[in-house]
Structures are given as structure tokens and as C-alpha cells.
N, C-alpha and C. Protein backbone atom coordinates (compact mmCIF):
# COMPACT_ATOMS: atom_id res chain seq x y z
N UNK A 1 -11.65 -8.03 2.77
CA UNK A 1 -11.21 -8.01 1.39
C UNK A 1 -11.67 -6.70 0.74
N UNK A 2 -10.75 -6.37 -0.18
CA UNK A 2 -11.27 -5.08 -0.51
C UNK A 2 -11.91 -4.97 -1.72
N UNK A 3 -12.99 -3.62 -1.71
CA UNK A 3 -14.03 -4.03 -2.43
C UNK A 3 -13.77 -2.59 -3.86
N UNK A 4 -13.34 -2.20 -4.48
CA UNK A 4 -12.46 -1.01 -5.02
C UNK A 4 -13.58 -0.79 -6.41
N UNK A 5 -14.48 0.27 -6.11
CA UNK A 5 -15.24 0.92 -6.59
C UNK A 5 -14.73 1.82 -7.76
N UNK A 6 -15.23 2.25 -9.19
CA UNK A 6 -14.26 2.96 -9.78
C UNK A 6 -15.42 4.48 -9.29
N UNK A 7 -14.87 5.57 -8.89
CA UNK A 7 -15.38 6.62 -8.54
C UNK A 7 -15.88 7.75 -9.43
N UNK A 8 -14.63 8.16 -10.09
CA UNK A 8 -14.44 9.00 -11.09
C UNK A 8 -12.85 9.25 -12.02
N UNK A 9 -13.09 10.30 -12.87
CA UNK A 9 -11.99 10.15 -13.65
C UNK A 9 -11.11 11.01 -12.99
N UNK A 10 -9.80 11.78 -12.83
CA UNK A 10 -9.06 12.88 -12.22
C UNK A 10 -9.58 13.95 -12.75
N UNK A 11 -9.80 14.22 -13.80
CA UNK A 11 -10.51 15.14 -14.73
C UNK A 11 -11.89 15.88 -14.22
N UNK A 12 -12.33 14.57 -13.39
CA UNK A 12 -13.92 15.13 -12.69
C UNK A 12 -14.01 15.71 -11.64
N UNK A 13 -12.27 16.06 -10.89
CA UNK A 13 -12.60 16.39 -9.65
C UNK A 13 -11.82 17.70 -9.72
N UNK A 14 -12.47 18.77 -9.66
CA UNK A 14 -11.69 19.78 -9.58
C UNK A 14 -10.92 20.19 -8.47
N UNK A 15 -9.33 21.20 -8.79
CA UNK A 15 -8.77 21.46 -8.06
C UNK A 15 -9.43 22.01 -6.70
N UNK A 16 -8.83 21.73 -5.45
CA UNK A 16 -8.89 22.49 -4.55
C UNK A 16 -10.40 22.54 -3.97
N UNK A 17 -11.49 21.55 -4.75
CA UNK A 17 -12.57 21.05 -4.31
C UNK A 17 -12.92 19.88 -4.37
N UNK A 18 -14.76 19.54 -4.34
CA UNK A 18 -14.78 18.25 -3.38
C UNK A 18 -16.04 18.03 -4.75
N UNK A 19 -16.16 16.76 -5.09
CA UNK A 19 -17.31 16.25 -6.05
C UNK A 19 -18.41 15.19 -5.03
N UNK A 20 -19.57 15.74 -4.76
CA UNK A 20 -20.54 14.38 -4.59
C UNK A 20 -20.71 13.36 -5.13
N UNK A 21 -20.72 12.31 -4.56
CA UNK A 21 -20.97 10.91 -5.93
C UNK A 21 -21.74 10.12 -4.49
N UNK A 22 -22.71 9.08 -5.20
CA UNK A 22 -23.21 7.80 -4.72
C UNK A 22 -22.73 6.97 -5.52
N UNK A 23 -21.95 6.23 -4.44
CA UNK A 23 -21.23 4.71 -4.61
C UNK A 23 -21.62 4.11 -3.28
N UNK A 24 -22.21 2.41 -3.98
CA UNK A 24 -22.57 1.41 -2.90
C UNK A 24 -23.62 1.86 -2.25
N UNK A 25 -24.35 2.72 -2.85
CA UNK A 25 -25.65 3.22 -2.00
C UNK A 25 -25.28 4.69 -0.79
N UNK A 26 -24.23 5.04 -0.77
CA UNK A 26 -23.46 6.12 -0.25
C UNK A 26 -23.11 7.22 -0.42
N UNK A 27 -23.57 7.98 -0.24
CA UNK A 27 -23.10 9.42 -0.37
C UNK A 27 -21.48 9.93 0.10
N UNK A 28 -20.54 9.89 -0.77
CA UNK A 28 -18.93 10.12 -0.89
C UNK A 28 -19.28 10.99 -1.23
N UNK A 29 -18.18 12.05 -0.30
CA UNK A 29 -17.33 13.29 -0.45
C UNK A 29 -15.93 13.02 -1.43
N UNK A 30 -15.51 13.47 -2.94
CA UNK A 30 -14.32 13.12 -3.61
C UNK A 30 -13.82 14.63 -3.24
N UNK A 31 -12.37 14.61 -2.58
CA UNK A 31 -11.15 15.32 -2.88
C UNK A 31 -10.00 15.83 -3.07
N UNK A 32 -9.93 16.56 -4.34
CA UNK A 32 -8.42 16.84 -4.80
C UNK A 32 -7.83 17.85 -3.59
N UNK A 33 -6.62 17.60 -3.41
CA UNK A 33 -6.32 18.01 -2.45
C UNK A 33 -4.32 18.46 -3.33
N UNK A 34 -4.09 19.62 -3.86
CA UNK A 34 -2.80 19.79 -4.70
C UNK A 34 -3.45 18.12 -5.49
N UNK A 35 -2.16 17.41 -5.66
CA UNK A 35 -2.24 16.29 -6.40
C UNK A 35 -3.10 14.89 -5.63
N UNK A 36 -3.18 15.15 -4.46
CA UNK A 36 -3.86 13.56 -4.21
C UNK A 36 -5.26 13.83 -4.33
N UNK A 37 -5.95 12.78 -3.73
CA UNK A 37 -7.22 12.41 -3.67
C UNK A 37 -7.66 12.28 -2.45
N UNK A 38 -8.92 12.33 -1.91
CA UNK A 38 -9.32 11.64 -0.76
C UNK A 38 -11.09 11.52 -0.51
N UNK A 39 -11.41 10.00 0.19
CA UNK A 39 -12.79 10.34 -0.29
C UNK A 39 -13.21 10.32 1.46
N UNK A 40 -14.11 10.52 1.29
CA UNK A 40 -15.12 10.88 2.99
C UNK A 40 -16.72 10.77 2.89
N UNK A 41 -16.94 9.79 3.85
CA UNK A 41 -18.49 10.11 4.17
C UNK A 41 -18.81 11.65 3.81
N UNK A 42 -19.78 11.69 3.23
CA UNK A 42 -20.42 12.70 2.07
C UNK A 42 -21.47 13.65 2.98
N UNK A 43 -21.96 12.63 4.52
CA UNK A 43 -23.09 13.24 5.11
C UNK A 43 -22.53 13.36 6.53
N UNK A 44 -22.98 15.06 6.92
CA UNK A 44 -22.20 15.17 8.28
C UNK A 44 -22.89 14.52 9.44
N UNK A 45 -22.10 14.83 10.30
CA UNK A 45 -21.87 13.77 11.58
C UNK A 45 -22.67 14.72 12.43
N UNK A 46 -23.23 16.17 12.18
CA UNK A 46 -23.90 17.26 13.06
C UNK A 46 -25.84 16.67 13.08
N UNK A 47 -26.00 16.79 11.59
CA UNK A 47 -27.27 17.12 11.43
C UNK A 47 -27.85 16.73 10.19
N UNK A 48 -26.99 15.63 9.85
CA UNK A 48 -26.97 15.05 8.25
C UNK A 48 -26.83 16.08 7.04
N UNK A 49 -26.33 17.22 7.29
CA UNK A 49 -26.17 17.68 6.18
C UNK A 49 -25.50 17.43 4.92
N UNK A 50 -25.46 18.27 3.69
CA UNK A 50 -24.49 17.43 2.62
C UNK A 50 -23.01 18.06 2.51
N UNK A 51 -22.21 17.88 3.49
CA UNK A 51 -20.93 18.02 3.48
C UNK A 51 -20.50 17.54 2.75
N UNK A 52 -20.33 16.89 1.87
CA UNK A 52 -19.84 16.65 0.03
C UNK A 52 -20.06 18.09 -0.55
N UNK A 53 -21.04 18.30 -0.63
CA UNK A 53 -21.29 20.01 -1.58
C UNK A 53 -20.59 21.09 -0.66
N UNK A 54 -20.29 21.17 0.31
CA UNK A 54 -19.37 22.33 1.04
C UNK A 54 -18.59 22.92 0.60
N UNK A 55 -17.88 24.47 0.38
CA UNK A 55 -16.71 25.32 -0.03
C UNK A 55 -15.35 23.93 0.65
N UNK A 56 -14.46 23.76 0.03
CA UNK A 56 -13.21 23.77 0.45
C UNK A 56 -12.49 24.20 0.22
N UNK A 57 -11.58 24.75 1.19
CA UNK A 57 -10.25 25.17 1.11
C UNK A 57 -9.12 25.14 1.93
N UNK A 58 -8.43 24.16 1.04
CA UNK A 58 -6.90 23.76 1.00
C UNK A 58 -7.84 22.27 1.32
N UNK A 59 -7.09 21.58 2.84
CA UNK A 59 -7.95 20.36 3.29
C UNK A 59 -9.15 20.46 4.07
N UNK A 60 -9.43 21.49 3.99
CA UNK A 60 -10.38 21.65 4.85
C UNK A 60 -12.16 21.99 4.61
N UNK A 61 -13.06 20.94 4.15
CA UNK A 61 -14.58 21.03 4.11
C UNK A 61 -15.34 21.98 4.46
N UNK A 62 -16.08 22.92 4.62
CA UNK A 62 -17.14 23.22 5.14
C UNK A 62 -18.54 22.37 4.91
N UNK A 63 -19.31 22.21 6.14
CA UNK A 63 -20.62 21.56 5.50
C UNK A 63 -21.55 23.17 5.44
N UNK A 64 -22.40 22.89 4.34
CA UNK A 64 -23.22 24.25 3.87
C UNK A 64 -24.16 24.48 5.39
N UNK A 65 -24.91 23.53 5.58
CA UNK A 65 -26.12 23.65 6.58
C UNK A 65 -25.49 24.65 8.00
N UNK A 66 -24.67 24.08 8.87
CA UNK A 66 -23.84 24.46 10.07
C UNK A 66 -22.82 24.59 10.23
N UNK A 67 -22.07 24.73 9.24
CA UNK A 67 -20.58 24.86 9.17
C UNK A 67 -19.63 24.42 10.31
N UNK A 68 -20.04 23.12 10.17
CA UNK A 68 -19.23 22.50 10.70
C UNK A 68 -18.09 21.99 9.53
N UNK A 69 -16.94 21.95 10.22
CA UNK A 69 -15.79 21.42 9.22
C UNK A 69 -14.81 20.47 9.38
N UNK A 70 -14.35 19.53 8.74
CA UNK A 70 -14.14 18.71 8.36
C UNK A 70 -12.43 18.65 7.54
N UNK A 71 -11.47 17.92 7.80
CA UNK A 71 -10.20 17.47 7.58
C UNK A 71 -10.37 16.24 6.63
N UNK A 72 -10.47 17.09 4.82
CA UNK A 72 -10.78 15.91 4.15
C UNK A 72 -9.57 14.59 3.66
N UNK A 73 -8.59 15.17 4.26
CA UNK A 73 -7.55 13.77 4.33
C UNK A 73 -7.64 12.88 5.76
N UNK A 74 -8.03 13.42 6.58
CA UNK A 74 -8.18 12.84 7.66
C UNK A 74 -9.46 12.12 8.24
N UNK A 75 -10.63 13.13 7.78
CA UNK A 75 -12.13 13.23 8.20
C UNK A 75 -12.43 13.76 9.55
N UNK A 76 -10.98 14.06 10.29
CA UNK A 76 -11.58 14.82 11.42
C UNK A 76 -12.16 16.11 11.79
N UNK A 77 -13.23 16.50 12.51
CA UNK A 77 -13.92 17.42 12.89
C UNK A 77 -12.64 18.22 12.90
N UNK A 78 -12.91 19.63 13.01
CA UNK A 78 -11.68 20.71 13.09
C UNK A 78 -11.41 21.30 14.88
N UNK A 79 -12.73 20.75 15.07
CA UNK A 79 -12.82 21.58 16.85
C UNK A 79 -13.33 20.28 17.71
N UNK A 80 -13.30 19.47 17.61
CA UNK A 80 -13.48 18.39 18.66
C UNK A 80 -12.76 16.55 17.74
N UNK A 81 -12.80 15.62 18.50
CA UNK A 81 -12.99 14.25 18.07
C UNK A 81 -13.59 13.57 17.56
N UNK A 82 -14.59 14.50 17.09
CA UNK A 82 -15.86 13.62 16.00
C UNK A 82 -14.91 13.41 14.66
N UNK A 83 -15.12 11.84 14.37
CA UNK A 83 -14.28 11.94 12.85
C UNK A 83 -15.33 11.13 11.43
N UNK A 84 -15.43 11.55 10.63
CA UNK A 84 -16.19 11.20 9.67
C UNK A 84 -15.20 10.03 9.00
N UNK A 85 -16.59 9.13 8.48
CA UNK A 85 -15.55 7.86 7.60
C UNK A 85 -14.41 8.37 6.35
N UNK A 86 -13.27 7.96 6.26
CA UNK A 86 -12.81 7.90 5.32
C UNK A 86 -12.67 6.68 4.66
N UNK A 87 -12.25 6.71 3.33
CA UNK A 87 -11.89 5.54 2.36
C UNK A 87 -10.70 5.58 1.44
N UNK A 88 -10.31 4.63 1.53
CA UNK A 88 -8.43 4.41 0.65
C UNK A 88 -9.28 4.99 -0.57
N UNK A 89 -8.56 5.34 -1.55
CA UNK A 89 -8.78 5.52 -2.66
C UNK A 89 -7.41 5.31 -3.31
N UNK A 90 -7.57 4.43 -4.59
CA UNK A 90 -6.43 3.95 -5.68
C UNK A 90 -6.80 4.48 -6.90
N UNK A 91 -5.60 5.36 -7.40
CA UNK A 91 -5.30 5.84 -8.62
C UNK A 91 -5.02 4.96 -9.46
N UNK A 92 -5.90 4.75 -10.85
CA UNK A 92 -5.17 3.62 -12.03
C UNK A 92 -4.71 4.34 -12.88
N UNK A 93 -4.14 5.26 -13.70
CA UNK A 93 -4.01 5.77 -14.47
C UNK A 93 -4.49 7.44 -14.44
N UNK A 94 -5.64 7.38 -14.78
CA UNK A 94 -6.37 8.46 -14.84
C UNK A 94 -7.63 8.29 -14.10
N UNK A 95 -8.08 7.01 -13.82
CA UNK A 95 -9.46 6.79 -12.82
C UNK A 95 -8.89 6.42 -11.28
N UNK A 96 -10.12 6.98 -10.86
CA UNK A 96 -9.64 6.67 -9.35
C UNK A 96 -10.59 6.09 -8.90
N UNK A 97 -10.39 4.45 -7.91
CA UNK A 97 -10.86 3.69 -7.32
C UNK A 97 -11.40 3.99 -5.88
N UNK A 98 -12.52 3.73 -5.46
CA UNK A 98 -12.40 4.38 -3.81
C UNK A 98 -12.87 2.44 -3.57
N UNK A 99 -11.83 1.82 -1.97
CA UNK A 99 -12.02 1.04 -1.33
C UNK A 99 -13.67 1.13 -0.37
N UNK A 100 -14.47 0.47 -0.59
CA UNK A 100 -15.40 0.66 -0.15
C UNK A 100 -16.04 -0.77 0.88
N UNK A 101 -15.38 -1.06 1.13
CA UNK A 101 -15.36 -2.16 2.26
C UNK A 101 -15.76 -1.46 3.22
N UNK A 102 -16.91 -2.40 3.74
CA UNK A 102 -17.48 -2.34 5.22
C UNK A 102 -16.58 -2.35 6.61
N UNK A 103 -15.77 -2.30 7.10
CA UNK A 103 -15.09 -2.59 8.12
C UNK A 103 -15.47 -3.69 8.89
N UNK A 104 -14.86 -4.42 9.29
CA UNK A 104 -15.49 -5.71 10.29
C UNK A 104 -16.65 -6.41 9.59
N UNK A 105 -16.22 -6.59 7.91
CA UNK A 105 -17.14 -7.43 7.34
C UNK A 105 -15.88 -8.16 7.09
């Protein structure tokens, strides 16, 4: 069942980058991407760094620590099969919801 978190407003996420937020005890990656949204595990899959705070550009993450990078509509690594969590996120108006359901709960 889905569990639909309100995240932030559209207003909070700037173009063509990525906003940190804790929701559910979680560190989310938020980003605008042209007009959509997309959210992502916030902490990388290398070395825990904070890949939420990374340069992006276009869909694509950098994490600051090792630059490793990241496909923030997708969450996949750019150079191998490692893929970071993603989460639905629902637009109401002007706020945007991120689905934050556990999987296999």
C-alpha cells in the first residue's frame, strides 16, 4: 500500500538540480529534471557519500566524495549495474508527494 509523503513544493526544487530532504528517516535525492520530478536514495551505493548534494546535469548526478554518477530518473550507476533506490513521486498541484513504501512490506 502506498505510503505518499508530501516532499516539497515545485518551487523548492530548482531547475536542472537536485534538493536533499529527510523523509521517513531517509535521506532523498529530489529532481527536477526539464518539467518532471524524480526522487532517489540520497546516499551512494560507493562509500555512503551524499549524492543528494552532487552537481547535476541534465539527468545525470554526480556524488561530491568519488564521483561516481548516477541516472536520476532511473537511479542507475552510469558505468556498471549498481542501481540506487528510486521512488514514484505524485504531483498535486504545486506539492509533490514522494511514495515511500518499503517494498515487500
Amino acid at each position: 500500500m502506498p505510503n505518499w509523503v508530501r516532499a516539497a513544493h515545485v518551487d523548492d526544487v530548482p531547475a536542472d538540480c537536485g534538493l536533499e530532504l529527510v523523509i521517513a528517516q531517509r535521506i532523498i535525492g529530489l529532481y527536477r529534471v526539464e518539467d518532471q520530478f524524480f526522487a532517489m536514495d540520497g546516499i551512494c551505493a560507493h562509500q555512503g557519500g551524499p549524492v543528494a548534494k552532487g552537481a547535476t546535469c541534465g539527468k545525470v548526478v554526480t556524488c561530491p566524495w568519488h564521483g561516481w554518477q548516477y541516472d536520476v530518473t532511473t537511479g542507475k550507476h552510469e558505468l556498471s549495474e549498481i542501481r540506487q533506490q528510486t521512488f514514484p513521486i505524485e504531483r498535486r498541484g504545486d506539492e509533490l508527494f514522494i511514495d515511500m513504501e518499503v517494498p515487500g512490506t
